[in-house]
N, C-alpha and C. Protein backbone atom coordinates (compact mmCIF):
# COMPACT_ATOMS: atom_id res chain seq x y z
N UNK A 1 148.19 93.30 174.77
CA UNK A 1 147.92 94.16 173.62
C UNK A 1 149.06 94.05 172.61
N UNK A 2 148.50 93.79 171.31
CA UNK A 2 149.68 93.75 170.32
C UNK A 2 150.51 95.11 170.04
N UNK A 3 151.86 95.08 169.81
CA UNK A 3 152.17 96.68 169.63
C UNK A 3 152.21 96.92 168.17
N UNK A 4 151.89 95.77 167.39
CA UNK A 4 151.87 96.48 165.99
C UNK A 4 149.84 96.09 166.06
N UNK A 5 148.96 96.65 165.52
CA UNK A 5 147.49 96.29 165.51
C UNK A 5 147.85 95.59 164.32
N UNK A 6 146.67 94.08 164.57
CA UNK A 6 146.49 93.51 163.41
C UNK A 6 145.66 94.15 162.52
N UNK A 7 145.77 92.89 161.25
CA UNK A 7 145.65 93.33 159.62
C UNK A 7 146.09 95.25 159.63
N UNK A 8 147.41 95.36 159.64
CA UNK A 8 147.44 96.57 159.82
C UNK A 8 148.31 96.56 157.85
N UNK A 9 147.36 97.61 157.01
CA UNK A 9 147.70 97.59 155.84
C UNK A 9 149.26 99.08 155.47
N UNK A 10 148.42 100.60 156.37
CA UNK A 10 149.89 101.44 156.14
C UNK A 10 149.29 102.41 156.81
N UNK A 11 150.32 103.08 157.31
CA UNK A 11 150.24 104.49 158.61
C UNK A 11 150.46 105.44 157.56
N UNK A 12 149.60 106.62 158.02
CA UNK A 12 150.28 108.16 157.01
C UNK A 12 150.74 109.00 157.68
N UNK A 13 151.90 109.20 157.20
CA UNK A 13 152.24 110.53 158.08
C UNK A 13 151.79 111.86 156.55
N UNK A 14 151.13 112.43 157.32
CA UNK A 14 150.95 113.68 155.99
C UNK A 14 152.07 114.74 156.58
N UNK A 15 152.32 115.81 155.33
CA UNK A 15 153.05 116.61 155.50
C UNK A 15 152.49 118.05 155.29
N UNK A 16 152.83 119.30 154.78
CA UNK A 16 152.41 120.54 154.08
C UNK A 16 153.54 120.31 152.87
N UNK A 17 154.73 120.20 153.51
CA UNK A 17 156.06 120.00 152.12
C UNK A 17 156.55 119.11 152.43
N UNK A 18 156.01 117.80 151.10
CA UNK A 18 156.68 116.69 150.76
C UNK A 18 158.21 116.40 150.69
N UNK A 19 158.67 117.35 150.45
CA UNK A 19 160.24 117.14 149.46
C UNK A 19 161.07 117.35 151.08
N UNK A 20 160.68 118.40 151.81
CA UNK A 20 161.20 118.34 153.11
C UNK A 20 161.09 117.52 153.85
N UNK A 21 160.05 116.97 154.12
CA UNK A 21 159.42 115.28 155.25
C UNK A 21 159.98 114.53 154.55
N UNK A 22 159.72 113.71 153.34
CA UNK A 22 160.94 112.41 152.79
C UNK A 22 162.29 113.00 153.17
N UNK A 23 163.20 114.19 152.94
CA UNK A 23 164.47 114.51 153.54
C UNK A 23 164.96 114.27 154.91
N UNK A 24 163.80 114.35 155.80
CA UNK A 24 163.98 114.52 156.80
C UNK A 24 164.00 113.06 157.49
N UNK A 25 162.32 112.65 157.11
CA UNK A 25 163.20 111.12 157.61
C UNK A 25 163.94 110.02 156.98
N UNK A 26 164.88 110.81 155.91
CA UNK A 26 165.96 110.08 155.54
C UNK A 26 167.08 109.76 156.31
N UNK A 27 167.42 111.80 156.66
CA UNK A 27 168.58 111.85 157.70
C UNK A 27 167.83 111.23 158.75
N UNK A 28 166.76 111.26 159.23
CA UNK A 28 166.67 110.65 160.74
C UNK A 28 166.87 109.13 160.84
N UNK A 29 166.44 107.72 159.99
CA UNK A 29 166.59 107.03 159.87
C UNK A 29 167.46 106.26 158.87
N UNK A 30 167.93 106.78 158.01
CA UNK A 30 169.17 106.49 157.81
C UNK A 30 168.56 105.34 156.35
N UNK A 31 167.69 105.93 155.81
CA UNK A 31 166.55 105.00 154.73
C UNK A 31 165.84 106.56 153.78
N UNK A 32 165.83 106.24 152.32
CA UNK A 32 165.46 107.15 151.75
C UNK A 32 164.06 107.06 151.38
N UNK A 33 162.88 107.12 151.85
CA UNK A 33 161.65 106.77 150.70
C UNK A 33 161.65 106.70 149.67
N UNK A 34 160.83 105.86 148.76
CA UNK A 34 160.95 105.58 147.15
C UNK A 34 159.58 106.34 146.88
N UNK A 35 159.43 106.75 145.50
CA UNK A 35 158.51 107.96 145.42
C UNK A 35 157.08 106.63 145.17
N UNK A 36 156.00 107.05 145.40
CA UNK A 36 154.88 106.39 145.16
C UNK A 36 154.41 106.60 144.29
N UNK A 37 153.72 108.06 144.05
CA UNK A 37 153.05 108.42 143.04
C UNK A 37 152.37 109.45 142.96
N UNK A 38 150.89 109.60 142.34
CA UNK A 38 150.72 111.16 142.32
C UNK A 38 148.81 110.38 142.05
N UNK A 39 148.49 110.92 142.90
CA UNK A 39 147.16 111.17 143.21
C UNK A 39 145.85 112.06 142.34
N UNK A 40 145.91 111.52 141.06
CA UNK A 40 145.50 112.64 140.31
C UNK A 40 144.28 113.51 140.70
N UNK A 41 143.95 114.56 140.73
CA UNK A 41 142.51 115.20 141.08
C UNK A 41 142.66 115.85 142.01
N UNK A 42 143.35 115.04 143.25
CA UNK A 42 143.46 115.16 144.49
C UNK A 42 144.57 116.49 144.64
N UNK A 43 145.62 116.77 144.02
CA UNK A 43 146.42 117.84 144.65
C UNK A 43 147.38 117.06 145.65
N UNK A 44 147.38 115.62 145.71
CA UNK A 44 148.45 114.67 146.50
C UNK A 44 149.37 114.20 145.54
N UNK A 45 150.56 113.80 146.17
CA UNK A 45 151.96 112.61 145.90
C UNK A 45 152.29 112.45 147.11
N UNK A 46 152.61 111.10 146.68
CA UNK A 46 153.44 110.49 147.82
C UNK A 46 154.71 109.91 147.74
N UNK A 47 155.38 108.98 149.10
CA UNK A 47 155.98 108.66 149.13
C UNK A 47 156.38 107.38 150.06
N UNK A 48 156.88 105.92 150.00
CA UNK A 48 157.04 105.25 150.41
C UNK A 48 157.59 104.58 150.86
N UNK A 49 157.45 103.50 152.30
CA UNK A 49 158.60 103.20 153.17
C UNK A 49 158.14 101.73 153.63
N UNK A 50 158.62 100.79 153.61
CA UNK A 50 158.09 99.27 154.05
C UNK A 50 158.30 99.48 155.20
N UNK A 51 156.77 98.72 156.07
CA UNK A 51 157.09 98.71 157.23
C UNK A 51 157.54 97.10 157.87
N UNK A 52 157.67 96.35 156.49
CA UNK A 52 157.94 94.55 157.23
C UNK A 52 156.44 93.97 156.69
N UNK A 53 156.85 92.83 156.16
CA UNK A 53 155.48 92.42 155.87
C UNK A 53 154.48 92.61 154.89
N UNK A 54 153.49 93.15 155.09
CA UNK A 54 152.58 93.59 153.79
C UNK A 54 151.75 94.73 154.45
N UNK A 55 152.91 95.46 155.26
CA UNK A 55 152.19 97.21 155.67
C UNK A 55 153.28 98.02 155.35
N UNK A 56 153.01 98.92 155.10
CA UNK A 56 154.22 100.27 155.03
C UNK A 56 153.92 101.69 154.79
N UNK A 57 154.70 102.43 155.06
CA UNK A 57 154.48 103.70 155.43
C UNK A 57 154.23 104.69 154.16
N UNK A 58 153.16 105.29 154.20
CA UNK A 58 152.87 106.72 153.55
C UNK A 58 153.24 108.11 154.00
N UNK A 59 153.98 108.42 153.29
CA UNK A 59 154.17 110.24 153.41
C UNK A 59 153.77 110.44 152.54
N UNK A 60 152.63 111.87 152.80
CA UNK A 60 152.19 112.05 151.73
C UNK A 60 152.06 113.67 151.91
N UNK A 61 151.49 114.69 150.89
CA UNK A 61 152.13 115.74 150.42
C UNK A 61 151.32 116.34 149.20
N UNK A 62 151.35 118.51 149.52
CA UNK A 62 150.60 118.50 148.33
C UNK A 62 151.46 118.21 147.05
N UNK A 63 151.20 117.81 146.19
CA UNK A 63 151.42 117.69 144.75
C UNK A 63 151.96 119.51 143.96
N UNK A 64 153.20 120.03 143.86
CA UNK A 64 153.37 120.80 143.61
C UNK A 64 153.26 121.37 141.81
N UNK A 65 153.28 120.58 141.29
CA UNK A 65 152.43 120.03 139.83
C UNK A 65 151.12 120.03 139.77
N UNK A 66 149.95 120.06 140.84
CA UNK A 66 148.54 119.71 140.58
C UNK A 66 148.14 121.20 141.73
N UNK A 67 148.16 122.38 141.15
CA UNK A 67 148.48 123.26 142.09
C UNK A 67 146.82 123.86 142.36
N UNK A 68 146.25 123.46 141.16
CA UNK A 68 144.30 124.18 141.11
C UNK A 68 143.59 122.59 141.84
N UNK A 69 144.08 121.86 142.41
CA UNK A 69 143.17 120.61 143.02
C UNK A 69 142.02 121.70 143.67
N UNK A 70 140.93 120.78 143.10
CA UNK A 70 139.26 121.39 143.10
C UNK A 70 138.96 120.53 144.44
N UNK A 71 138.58 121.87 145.86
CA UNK A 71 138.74 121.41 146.95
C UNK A 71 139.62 120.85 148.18
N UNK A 72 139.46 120.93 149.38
CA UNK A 72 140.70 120.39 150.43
C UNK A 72 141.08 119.36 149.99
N UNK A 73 142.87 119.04 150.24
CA UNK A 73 143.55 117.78 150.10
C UNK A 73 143.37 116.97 150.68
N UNK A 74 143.16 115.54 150.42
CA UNK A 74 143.61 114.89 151.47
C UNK A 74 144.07 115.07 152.96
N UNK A 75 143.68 114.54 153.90
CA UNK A 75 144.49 114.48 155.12
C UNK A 75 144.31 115.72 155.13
N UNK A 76 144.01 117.11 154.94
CA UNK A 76 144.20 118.37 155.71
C UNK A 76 145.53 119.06 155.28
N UNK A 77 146.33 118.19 154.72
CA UNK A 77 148.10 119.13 154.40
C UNK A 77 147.85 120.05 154.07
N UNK A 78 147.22 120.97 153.31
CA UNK A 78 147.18 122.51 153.07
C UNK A 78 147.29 123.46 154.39
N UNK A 79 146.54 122.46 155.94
CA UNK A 79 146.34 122.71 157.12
C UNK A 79 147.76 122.59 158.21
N UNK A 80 148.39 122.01 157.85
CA UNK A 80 149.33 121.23 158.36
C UNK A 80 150.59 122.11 159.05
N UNK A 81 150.48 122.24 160.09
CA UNK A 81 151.79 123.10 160.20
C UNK A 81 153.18 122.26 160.70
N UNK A 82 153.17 120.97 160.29
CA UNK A 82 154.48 120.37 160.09
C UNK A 82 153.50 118.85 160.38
N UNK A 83 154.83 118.15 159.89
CA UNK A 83 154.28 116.44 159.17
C UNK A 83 153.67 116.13 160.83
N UNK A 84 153.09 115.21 160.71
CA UNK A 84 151.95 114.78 161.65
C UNK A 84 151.40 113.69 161.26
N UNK A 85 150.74 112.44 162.41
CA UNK A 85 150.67 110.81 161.43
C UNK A 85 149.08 111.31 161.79
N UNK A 86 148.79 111.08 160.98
CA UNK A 86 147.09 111.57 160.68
C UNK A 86 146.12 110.14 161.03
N UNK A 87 146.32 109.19 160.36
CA UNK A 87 145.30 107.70 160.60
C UNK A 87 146.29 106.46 160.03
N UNK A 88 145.34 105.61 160.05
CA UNK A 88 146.22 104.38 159.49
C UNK A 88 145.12 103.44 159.12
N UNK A 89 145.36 102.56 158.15
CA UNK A 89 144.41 101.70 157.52
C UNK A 89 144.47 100.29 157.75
N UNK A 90 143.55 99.63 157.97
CA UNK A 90 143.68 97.83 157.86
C UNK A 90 143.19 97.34 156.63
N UNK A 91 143.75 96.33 156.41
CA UNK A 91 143.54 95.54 155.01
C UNK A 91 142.28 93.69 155.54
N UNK A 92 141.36 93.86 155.88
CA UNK A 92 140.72 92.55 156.03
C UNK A 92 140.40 91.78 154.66
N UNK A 93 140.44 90.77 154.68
CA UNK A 93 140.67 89.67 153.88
C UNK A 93 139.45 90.15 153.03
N UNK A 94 138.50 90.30 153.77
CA UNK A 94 136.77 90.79 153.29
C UNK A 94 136.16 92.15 153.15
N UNK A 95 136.97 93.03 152.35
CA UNK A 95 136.24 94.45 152.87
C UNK A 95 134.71 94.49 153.54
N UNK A 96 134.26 93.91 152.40
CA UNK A 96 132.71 94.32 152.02
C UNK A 96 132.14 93.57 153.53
N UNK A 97 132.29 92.00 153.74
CA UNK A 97 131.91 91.63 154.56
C UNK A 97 132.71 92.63 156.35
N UNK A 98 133.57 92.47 156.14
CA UNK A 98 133.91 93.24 157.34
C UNK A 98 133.48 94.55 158.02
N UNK A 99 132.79 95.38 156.70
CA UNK A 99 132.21 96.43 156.95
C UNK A 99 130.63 96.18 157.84
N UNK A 100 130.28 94.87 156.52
CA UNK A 100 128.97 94.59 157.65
C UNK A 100 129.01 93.70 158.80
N UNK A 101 130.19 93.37 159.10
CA UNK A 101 130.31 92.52 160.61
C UNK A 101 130.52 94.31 161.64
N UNK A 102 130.93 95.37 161.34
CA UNK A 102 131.50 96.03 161.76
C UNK A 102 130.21 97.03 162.21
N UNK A 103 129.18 96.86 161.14
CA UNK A 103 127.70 97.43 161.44
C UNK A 103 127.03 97.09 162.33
N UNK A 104 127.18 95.65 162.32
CA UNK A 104 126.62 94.83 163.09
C UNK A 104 126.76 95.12 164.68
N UNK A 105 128.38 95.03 164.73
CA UNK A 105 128.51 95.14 166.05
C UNK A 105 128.41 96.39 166.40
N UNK A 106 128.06 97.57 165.75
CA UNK A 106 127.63 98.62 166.55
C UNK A 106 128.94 100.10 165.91
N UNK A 107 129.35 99.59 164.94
CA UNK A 107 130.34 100.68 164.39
C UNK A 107 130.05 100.67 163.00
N UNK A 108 129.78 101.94 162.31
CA UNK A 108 129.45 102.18 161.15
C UNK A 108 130.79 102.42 160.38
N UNK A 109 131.93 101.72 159.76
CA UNK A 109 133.03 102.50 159.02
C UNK A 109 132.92 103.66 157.92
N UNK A 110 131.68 103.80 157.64
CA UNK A 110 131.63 104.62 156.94
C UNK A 110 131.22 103.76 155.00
N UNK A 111 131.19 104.60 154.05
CA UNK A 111 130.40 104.05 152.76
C UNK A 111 131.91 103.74 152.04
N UNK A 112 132.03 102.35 151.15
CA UNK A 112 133.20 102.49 150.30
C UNK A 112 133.23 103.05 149.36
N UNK A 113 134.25 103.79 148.67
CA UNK A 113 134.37 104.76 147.71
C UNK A 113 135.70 103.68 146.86
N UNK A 114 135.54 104.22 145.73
CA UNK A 114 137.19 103.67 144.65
C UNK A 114 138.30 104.88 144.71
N UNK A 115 139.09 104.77 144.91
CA UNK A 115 140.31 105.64 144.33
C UNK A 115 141.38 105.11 143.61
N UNK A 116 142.62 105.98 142.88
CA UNK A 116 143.17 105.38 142.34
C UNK A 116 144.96 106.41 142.91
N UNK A 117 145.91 105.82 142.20
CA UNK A 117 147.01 106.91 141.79
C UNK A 117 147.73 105.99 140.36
N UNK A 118 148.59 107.34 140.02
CA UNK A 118 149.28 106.72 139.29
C UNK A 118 150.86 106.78 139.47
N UNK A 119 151.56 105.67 139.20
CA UNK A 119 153.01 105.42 139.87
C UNK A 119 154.01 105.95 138.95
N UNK A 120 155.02 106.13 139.01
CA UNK A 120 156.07 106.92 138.31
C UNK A 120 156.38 106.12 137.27
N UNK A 121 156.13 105.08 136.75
CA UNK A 121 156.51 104.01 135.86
C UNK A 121 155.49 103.66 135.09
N UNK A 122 154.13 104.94 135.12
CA UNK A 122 153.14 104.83 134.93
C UNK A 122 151.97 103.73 134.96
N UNK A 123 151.98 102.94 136.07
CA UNK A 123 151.06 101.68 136.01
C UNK A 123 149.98 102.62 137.01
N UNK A 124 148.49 102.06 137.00
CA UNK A 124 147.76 103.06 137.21
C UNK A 124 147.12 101.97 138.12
N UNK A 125 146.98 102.03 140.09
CA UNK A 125 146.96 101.47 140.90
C UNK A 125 145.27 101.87 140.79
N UNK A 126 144.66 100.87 141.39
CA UNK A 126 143.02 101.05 141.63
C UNK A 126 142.54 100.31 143.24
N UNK A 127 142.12 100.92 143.79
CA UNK A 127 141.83 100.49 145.56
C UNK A 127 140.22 100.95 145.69
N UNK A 128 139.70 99.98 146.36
CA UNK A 128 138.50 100.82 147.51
C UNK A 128 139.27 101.03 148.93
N UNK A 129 137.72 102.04 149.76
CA UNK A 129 138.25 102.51 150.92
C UNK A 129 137.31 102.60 151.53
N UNK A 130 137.17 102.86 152.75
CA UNK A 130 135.99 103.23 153.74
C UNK A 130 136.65 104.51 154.27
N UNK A 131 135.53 105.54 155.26
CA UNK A 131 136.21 106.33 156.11
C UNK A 131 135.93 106.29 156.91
N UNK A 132 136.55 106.31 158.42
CA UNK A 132 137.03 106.15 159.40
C UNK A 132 135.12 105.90 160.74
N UNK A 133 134.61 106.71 159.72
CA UNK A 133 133.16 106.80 160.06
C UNK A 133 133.15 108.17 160.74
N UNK A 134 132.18 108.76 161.11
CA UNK A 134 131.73 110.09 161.62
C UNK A 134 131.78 109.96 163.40
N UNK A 135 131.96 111.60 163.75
CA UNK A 135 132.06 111.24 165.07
C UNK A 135 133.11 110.66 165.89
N UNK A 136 134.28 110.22 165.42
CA UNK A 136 135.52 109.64 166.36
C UNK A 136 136.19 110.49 166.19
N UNK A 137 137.14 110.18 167.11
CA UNK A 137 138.32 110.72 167.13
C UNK A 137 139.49 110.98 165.89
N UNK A 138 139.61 112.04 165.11
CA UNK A 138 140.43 111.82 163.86
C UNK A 138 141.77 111.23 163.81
N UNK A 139 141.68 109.99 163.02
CA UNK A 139 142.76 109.56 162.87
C UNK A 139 143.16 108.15 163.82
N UNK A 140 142.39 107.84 165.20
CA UNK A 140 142.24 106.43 166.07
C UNK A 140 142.08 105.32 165.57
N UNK A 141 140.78 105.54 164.73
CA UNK A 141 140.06 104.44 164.24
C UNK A 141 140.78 104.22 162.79
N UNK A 142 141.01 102.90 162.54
CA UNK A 142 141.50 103.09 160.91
C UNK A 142 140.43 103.17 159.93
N UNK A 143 140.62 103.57 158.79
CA UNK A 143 139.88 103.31 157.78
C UNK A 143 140.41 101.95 156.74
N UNK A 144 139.85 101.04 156.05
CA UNK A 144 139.52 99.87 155.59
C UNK A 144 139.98 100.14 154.17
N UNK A 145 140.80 98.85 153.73
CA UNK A 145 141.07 99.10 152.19
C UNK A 145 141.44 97.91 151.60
N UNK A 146 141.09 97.50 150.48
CA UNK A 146 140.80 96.45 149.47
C UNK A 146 141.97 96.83 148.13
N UNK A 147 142.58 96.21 147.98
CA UNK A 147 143.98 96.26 146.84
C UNK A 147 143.11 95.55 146.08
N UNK A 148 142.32 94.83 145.86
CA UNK A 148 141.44 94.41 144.55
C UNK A 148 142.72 93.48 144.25
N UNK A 149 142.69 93.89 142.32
CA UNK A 149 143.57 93.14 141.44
C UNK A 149 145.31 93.86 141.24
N UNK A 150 145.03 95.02 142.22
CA UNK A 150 146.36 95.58 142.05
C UNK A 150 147.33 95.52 142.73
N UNK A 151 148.93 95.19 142.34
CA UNK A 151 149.58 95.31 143.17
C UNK A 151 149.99 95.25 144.70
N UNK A 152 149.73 95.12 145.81
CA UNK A 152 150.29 95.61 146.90
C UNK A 152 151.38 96.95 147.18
N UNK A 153 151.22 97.80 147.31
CA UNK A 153 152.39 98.54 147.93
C UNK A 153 153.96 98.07 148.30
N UNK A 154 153.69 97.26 149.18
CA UNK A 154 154.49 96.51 150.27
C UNK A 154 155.20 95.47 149.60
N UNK A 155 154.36 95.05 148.38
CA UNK A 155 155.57 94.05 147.37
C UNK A 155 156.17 94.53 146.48
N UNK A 156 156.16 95.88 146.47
CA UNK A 156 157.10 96.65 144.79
C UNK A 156 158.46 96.62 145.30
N UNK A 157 159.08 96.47 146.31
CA UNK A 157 160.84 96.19 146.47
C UNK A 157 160.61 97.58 147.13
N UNK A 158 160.30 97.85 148.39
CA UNK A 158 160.16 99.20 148.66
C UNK A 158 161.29 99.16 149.64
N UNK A 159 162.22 100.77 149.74
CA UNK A 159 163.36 100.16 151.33
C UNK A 159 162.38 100.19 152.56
N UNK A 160 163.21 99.52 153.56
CA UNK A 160 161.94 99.08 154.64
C UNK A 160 162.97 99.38 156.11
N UNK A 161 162.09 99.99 156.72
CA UNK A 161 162.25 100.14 158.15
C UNK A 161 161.14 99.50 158.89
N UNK A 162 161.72 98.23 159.13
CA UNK A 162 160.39 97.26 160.22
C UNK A 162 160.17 98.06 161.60
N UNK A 163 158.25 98.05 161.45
CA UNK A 163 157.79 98.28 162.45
C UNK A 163 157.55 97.68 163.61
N UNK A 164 158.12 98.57 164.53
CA UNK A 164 158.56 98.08 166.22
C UNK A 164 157.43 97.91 167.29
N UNK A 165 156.34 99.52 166.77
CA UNK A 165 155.22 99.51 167.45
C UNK A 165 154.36 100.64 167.16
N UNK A 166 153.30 100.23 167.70
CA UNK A 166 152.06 101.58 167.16
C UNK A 166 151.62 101.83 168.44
N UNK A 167 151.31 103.33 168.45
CA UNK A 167 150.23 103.65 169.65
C UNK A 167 149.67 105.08 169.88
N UNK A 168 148.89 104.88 170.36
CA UNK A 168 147.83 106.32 170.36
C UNK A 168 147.48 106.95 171.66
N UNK A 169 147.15 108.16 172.07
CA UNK A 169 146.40 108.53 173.10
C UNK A 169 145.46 109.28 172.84
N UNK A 170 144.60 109.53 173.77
CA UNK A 170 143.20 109.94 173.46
C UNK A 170 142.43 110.10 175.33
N UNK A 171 141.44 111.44 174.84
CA UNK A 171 141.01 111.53 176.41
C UNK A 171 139.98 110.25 176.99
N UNK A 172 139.83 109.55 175.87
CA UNK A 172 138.82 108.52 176.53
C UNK A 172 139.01 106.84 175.96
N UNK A 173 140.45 106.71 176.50
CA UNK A 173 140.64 104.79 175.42
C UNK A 173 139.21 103.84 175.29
N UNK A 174 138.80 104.03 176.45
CA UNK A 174 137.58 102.85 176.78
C UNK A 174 136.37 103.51 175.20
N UNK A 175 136.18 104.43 174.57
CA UNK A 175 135.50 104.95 173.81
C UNK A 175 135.72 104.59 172.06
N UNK A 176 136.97 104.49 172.03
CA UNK A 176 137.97 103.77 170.79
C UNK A 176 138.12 102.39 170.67
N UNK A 177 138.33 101.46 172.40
CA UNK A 177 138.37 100.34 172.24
C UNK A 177 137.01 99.44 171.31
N UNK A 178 135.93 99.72 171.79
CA UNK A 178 134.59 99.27 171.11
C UNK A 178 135.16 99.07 169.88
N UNK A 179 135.00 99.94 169.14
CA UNK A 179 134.97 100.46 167.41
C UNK A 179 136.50 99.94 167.16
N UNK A 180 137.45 99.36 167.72
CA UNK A 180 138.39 99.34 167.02
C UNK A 180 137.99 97.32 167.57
N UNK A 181 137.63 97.07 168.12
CA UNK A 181 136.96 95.59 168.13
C UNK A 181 136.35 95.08 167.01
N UNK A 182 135.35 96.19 166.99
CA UNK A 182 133.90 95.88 165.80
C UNK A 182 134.83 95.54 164.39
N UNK A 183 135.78 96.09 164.29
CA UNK A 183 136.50 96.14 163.11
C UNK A 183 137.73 95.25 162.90
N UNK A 184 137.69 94.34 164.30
CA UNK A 184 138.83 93.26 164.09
C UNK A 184 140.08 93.48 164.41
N UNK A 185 140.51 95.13 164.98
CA UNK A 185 141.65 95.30 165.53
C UNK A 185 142.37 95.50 166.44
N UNK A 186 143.53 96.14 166.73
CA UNK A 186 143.30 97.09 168.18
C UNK A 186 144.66 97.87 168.55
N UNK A 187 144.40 98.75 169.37
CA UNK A 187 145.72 99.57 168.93
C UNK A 187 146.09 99.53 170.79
N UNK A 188 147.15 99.71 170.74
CA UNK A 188 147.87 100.31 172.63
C UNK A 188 147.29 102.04 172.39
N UNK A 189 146.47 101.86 173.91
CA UNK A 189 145.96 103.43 173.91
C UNK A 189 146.27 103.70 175.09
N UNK A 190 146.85 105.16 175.53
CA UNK A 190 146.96 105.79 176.35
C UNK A 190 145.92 107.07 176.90
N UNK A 191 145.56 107.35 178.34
CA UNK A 191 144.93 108.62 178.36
C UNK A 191 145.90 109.73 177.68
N UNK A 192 145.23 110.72 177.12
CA UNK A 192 146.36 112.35 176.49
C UNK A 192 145.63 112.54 175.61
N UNK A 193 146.16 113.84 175.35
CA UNK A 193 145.40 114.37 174.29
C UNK A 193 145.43 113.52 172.94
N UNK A 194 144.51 113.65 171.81
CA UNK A 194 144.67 112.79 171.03
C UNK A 194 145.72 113.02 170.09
N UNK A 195 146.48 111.73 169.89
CA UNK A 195 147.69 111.54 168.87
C UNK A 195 148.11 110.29 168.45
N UNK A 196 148.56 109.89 167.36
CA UNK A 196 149.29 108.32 166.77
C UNK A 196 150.60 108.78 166.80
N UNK A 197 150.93 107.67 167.32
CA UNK A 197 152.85 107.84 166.69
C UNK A 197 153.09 106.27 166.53
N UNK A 198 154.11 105.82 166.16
CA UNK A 198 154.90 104.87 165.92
C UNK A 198 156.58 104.92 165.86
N UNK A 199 157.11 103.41 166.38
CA UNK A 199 158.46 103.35 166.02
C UNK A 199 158.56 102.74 165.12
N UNK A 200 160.22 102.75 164.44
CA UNK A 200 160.29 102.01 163.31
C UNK A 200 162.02 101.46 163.38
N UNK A 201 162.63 100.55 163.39
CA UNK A 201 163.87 99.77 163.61
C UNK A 201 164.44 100.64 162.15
N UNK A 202 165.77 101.04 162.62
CA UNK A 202 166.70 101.91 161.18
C UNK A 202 167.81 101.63 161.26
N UNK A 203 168.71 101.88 160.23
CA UNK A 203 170.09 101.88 160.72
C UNK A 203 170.67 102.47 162.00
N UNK A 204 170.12 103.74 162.12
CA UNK A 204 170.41 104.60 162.69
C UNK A 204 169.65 104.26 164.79
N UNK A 205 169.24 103.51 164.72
CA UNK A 205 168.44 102.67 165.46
C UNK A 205 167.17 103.33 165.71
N UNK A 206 166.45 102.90 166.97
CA UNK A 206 164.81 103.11 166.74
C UNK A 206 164.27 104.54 166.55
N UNK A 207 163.50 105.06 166.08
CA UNK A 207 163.03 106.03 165.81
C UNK A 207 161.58 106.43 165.83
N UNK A 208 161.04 106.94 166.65
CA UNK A 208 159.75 107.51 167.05
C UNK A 208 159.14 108.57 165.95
N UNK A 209 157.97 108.45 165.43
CA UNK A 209 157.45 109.52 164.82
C UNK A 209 156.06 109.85 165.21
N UNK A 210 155.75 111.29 165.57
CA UNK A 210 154.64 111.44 165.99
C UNK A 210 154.34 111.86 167.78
């Protein structure tokens, strides 16, 4: 089993307070996040961390500026009673086709939608997405995402703490393995209650989150 899952695009850790979670795993790893951006509509900003490669880490957070967001945030943070890695996304070469290889074999990812943010330097990022699909476990299965014509994340000069390893538990691995096949990936699963965490290589040396 690989310990990082392939085409792995970026892990989220959500928060309730942004400004505290980037602080925190500053002092813990010894690396400051660079700000991402701000999620318009949504009541989100984020914040960003290379994980090596062309994946890297999301913290993300309500938007203390976008305080009337029409409806729940993202990820649940209004819910949140301290940062927590919520899901994680893969990047396949083929959204569109991968979704229907992914039908095929018996896992629905769910319908693609567009979103956008906009970055502090004002360039205005545009992505599709899938969700995770209905019925799993929140947060196991990744959800699917297409950078189109924009940017990468992972190439803006972001600081980077390379990722060491990913892994999850859950009361039933054999139930996750399927659906995380259908979709071309695969994660190290343990029996336990359900949870993601990951390490990440720092100055400060390895560091577990989650």
């Amino acid at each position: 089993m690989n310990a990082i899952p392939p085409l792995l695009d970026h892990v989220v850790l959500a928060a309730p307070d942004l400004e505290v979670t980037v602080a925190e795993f500053a002092r813990r790893t010894g690396v400051a996040p660079a700000p991402g951006g701000v999620h318009v509509g949504l009541g989100t900003r984020n914040h960003l961390v290379g994980l090596g490669g062309r994946s890297y880490l999301e913290i993300i957070g309500p938007d203390p500026e976008q305080p009337g967001a029409a409806g729940p945030r993202p990820f649940g943070v209004d819910r949140l009673a301290g940062p927590s890695v919520v899901t994680w996304a893969i990047s396949p070469p083929d959204l569109d086709a991968a979704v229907a290889a992914a039908r095929a074999r018996g896992h629905d990812p769910g319908p693609v939608r567009p979103m956008s943010r906009r970055t502090p330097d004002g360039t205005l990022l545009r992505w599709r997405l899938t969700d995770a699909g209905p019925g799993e476990a929140p947060g196991l299965l990744p959800f699917l995402i297409d950078w189109g014509d924009s940017p990468h994340p992972a190439a803006s000069g972001l600081p980077v703490t390379p990722l060491l390893a990913m892994s999850a538990s859950t009361p039933a691995p054999q139930a996750v393995r399927g659906p995380l096949a259908a979709l071309g990936t695969s994660l190290t699963l343990t029996t336990g209650p359900v949870a993601l965490s990951f390490t990440v290589d720092t100055p400060n040396g390895p560091v577990v989150f989650g």
